[in-house]
Protein backbone atom coordinates (compact mmCIF):
# COMPACT_ATOMS: atom_id res chain seq x y z
CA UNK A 1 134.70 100.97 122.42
CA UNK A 2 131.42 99.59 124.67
CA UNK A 3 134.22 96.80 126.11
CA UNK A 4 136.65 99.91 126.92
CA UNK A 5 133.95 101.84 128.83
CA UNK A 6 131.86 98.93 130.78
CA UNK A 7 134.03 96.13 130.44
CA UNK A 8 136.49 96.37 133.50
CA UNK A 9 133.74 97.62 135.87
CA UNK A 10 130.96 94.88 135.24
CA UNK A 11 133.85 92.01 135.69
CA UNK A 12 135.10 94.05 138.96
CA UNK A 13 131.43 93.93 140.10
CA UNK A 14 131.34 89.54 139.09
CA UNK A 15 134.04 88.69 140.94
CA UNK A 16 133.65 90.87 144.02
CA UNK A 17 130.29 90.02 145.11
CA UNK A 18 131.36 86.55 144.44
CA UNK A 19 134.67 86.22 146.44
CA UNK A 20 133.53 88.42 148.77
CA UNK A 21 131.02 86.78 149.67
CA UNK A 22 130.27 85.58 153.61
CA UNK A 23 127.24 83.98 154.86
CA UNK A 24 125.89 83.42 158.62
CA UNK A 25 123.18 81.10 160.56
CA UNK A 26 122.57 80.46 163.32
CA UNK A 27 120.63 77.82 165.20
CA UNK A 28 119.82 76.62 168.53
CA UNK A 29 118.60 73.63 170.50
CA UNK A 30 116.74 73.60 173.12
CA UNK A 31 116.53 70.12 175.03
CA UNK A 32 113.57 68.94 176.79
CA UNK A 33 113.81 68.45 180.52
CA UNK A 34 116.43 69.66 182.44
CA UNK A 35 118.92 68.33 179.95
CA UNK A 36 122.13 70.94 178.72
CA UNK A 37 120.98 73.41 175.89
CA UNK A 38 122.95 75.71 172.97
CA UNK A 39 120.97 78.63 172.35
CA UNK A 40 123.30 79.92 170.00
CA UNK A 41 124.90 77.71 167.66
CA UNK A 42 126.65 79.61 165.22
CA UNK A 43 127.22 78.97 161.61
CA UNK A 44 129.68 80.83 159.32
CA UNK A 45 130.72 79.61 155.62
CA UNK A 46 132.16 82.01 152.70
CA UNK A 47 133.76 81.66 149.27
CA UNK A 48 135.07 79.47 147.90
CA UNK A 49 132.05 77.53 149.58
CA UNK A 50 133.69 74.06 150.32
CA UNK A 51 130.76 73.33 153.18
CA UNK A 52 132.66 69.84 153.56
CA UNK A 53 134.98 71.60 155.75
CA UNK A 54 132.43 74.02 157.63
CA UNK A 55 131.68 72.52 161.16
CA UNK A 56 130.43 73.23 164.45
CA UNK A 57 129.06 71.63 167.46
CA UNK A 58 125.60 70.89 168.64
CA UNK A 59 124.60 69.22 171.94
CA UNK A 60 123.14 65.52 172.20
CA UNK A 61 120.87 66.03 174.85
CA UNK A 62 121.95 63.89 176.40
CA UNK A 63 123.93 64.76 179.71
CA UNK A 64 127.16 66.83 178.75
CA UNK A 65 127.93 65.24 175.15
CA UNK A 66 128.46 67.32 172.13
CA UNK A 67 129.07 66.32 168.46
CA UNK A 68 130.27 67.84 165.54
CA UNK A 69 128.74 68.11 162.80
CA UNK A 70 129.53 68.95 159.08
CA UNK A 71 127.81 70.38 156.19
CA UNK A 72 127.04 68.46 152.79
CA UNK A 73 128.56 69.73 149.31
CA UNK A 74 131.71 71.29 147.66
CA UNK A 75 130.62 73.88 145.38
CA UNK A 76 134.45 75.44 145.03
CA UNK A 77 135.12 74.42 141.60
CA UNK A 78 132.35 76.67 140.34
CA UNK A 79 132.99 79.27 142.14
CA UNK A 80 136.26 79.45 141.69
CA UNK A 81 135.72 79.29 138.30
CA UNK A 82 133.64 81.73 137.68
CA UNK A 83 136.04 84.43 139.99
CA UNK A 84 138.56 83.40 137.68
CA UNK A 85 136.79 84.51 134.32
CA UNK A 86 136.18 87.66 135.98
CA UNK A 87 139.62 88.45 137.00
CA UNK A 88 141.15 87.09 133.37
CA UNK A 89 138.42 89.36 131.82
CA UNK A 90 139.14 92.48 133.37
CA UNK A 91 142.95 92.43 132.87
CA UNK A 92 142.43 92.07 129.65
CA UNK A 93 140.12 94.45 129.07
CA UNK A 94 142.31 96.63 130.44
CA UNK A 95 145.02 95.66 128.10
CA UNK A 96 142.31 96.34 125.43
CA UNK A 97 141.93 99.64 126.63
CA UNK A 98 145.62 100.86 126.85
CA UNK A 99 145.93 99.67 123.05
CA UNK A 100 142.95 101.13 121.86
CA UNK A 101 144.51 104.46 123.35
CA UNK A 102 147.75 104.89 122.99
CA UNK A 103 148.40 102.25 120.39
CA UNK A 104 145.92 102.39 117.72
CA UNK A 105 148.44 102.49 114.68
CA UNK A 106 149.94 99.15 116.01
CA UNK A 107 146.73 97.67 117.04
CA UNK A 108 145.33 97.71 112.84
CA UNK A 109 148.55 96.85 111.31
CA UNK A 110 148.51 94.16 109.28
CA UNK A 111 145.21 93.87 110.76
CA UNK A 112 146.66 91.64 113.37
CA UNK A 113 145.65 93.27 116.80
CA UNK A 114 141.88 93.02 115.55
CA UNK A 115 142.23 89.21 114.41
CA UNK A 116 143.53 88.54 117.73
CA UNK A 117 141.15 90.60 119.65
CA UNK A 118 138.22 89.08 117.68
CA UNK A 119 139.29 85.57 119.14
CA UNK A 120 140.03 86.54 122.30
CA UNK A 121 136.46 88.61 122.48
CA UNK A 122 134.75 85.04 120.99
CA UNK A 123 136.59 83.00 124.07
CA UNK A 124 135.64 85.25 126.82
CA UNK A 125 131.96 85.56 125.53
CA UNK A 126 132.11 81.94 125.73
CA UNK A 127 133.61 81.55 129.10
CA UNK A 128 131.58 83.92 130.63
CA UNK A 129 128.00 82.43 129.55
CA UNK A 130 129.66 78.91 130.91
CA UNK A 131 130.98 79.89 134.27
CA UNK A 132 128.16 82.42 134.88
CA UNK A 133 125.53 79.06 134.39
CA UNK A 134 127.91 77.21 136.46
CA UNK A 135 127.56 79.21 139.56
CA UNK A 136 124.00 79.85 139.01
CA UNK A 137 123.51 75.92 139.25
CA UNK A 138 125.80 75.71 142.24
CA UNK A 139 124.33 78.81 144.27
CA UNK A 140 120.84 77.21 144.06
CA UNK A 141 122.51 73.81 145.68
CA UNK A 142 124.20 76.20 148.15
CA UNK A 143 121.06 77.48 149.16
CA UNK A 144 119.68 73.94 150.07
CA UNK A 145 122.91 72.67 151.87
CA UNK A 146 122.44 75.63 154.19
CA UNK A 147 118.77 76.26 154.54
CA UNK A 148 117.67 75.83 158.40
CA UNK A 149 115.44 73.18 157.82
CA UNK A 150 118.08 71.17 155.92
CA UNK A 151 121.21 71.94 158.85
CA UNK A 152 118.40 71.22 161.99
CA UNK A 153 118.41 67.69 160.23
CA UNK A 154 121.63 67.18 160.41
CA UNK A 155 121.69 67.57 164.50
CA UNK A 156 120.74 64.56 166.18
CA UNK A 157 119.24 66.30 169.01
CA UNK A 158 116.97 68.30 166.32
CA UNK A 159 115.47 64.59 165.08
CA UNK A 160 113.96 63.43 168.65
CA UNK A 161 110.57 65.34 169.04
CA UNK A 162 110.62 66.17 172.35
CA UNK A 163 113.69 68.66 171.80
CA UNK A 164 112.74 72.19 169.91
CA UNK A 165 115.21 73.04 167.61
CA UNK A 166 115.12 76.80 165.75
CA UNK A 167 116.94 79.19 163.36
CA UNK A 168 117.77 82.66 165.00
CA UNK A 169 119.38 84.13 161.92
CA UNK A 170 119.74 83.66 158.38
CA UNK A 171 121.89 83.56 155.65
CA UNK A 172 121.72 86.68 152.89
CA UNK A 173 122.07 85.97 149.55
CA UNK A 174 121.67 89.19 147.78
CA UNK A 175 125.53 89.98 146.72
CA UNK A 176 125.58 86.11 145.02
CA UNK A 177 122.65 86.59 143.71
CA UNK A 178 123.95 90.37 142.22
CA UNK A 179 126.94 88.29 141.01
CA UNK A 180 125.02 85.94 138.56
CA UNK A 181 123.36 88.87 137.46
CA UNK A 182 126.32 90.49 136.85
CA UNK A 183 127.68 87.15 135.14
CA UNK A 184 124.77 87.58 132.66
CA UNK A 185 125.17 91.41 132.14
CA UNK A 186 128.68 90.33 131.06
CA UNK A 187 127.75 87.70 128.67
CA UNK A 188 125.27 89.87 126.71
CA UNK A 189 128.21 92.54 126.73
CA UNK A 190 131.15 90.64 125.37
CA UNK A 191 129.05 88.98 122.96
CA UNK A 192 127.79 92.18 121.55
CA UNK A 193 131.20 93.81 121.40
CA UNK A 194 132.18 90.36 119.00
CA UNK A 195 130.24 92.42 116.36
CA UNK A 196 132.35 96.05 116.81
CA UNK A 197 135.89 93.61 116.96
CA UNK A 198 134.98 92.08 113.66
CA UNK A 199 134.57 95.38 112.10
CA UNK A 200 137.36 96.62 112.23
CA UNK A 201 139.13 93.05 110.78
CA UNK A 202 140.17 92.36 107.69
CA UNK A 203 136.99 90.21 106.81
CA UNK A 204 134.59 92.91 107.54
CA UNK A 205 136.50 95.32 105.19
CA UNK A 206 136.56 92.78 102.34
CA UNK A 207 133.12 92.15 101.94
CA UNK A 208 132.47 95.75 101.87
CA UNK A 209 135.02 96.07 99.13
CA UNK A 210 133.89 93.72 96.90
CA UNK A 211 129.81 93.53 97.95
CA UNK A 212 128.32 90.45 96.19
CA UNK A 213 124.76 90.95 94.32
CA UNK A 214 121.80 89.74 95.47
CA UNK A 215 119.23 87.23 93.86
CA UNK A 216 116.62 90.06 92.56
CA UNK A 217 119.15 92.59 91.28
CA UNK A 218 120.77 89.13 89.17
CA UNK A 219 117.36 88.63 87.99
CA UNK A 220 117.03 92.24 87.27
CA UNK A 221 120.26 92.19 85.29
CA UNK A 222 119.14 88.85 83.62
CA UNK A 223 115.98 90.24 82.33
CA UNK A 224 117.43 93.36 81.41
CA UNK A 225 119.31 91.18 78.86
CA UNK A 226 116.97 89.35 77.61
CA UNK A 227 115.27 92.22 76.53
CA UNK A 228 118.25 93.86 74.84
CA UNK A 229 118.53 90.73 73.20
CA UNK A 230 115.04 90.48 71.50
CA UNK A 231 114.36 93.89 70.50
CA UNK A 232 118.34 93.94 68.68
CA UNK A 233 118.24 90.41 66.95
CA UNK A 234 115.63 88.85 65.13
CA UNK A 235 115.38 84.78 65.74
CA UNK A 236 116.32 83.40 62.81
CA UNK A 237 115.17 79.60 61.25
CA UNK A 238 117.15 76.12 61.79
CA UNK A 239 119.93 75.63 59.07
CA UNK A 240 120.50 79.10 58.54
CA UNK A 241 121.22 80.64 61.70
CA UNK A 242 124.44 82.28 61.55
CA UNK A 243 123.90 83.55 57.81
CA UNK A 244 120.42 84.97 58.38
CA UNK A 245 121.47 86.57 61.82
CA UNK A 246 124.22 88.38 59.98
CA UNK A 247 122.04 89.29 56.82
CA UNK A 248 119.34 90.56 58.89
CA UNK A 249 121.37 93.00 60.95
CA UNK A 250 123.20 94.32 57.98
CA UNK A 251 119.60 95.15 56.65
CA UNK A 252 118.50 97.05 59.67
CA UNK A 253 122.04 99.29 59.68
CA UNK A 254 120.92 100.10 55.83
CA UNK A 255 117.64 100.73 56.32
CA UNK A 256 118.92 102.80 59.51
CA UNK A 257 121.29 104.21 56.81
CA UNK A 258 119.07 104.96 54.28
CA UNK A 259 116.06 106.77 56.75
CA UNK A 260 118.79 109.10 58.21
CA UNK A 261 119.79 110.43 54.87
CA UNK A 262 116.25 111.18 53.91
CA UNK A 263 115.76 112.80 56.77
CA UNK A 264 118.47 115.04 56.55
CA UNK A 265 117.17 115.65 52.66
CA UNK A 266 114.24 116.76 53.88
CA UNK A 267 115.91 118.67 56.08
CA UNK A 268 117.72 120.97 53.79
CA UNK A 269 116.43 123.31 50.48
CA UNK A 270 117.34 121.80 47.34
CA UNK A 271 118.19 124.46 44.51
CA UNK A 272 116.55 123.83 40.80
CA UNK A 273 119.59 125.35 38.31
CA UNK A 274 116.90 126.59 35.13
CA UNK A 275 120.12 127.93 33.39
CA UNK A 276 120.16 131.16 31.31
CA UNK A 277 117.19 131.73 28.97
CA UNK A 278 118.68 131.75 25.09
CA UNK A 279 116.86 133.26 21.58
CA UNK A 280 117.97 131.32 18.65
CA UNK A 281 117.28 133.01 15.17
CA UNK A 282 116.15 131.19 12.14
CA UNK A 283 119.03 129.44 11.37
CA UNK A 284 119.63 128.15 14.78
CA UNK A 285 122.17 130.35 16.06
CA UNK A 286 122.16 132.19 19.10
CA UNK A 287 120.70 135.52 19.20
CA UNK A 288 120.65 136.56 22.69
CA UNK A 289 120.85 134.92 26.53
CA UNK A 290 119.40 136.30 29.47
CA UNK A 291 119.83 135.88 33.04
CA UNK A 292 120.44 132.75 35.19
CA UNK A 293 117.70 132.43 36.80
CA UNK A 294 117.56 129.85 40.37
CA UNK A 295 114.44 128.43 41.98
CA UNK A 296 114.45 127.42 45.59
CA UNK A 297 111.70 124.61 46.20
CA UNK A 298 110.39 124.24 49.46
């Protein structure tokens, strides 16, 4: 959603200050003597800054002669380059944006759309941190080709000492310089929206489906274990392991056995039957009984 919002406006802003771009110096020679002078000697160059093919003319000082002169470098392909990015990158993110609107339902199905959007994201990320180096490095070589000091060397008249040779005017540079800063500010944007694309792909949602454990809760789960394993089983001798492992847990479930019927013994109140009290006469018979008589021990 950041690449919806700032996407199409910081590319806009790349390639505008870039290919917009149109620079101005001027120079002039002034010959010594009596000897024909150009005051104003007027230098114009622009995107896609091919200087090869910028020229203009500059008096030899000597009577009515001119030459022509032309400036040093072709700094196009970066440029051009770099213009390009931007204007790929903003149509697409405006692409991005009508899906992510209007066609949400198609954009996860099958969890295609954010596959292919996660490339795409990774490519222009890429492109954009190469082209917006690329035209740093060539704007700092346009800056030389065209400094005063650099053209006035280039005019013959500006090499003999006797002639004065000065720059009225200079180029600006701010708007290609706000365009490689712009370059930049879309690098760091596009590669920070890779993270938001990949969550909403199918690799993202599998790992938090299935989250794998990590090294201290396995130890945790190990030890755990071991634990259970100690206080339950007792280890028995060489020779007779299985046997005496077997024996000596069937004696702990009887002796668990046997301590929970005592307890619930002693638990409950036993009754002492004493029977009914009899009289025997002298010959042994029975003279009389008496009551039963039942005795509760505590």
């Amino acid at each position: 959603m950041c690449m919806v919002i700032f996407a199409p406006i910081f590319a806009i802003c790349a390639f505008a200050t870039c290919g917009g771009y149109y620079g101005h110096l001027q120079v002039k020679v002034d010959c010594a003597g009596r000897r024909p002078s150009n005051l104003s000697i007027n230098i114009d160059f622009g995107y896609p800054f091919r200087l090869i093919d910028v020229h203009f003319k500059a008096p030899l000082c000597v009577a009515k002669r001119e030459e022509i002169i032309f400036l040093d470098g072709n700094f196009s392909s970066a440029s051009q380059f770099f213009v390009t990015v931007g204007v790929f990158a903003f149509l697409y993110s405006l692409l991005a944006t009508i899906v992510y609107v209007f066609y949400q339902n198609n954009y996860l199905k099958n969890n295609r759309g954010p596959l292919v959007d996660f490339v795409v994201t990774s490519i222009f990320s890429f492109m954009w941190l190469v082209s917006s180096c690329f035209w740093a490095k060539s704007l700092s070589d346009i800056k030389t080709a065209t400094n005063p000091t650099q053209v006035l060397l280039l005019i013959s008249a500006c090499r003999a000492h006797e002639n004065k040779c000065t720059a009225t005017q200079e180029p600006l540079w701010s708007r290609p310089n706000t365009s490689v800063v712009f370059g930049f500010v879309n690098v760091v944007l596009w590669v920070g929206n890779i993270w938001f694309v990949f969550k909403e792909t199918g690799w993202y949602k599998t790992g938090q489906r299935y989250p794998t454990r990590s090294a201290s809760g396995k130890r945790h789960s190990e030890m755990r274990q071991r634990l259970y394993i100690g206080s339950s089983f007792e280890q028995p001798d060489e020779g007779f392991g299985p046997q005496l492992s077997r024996q000596g847990s069937f004696n702990q479930q009887v002796n668990r056995q046997v301590s929970f019927n005592e307890s619930q013994v002693n638990l409950s109140l036993p009754h002492a039957y004493l029977g009914k009290p009899i009289i025997y006469d002298r010959d042994n018979k029975v003279a009389s009984q008496g009551p039963m008589i039942v005795v509760n021990e505590m």
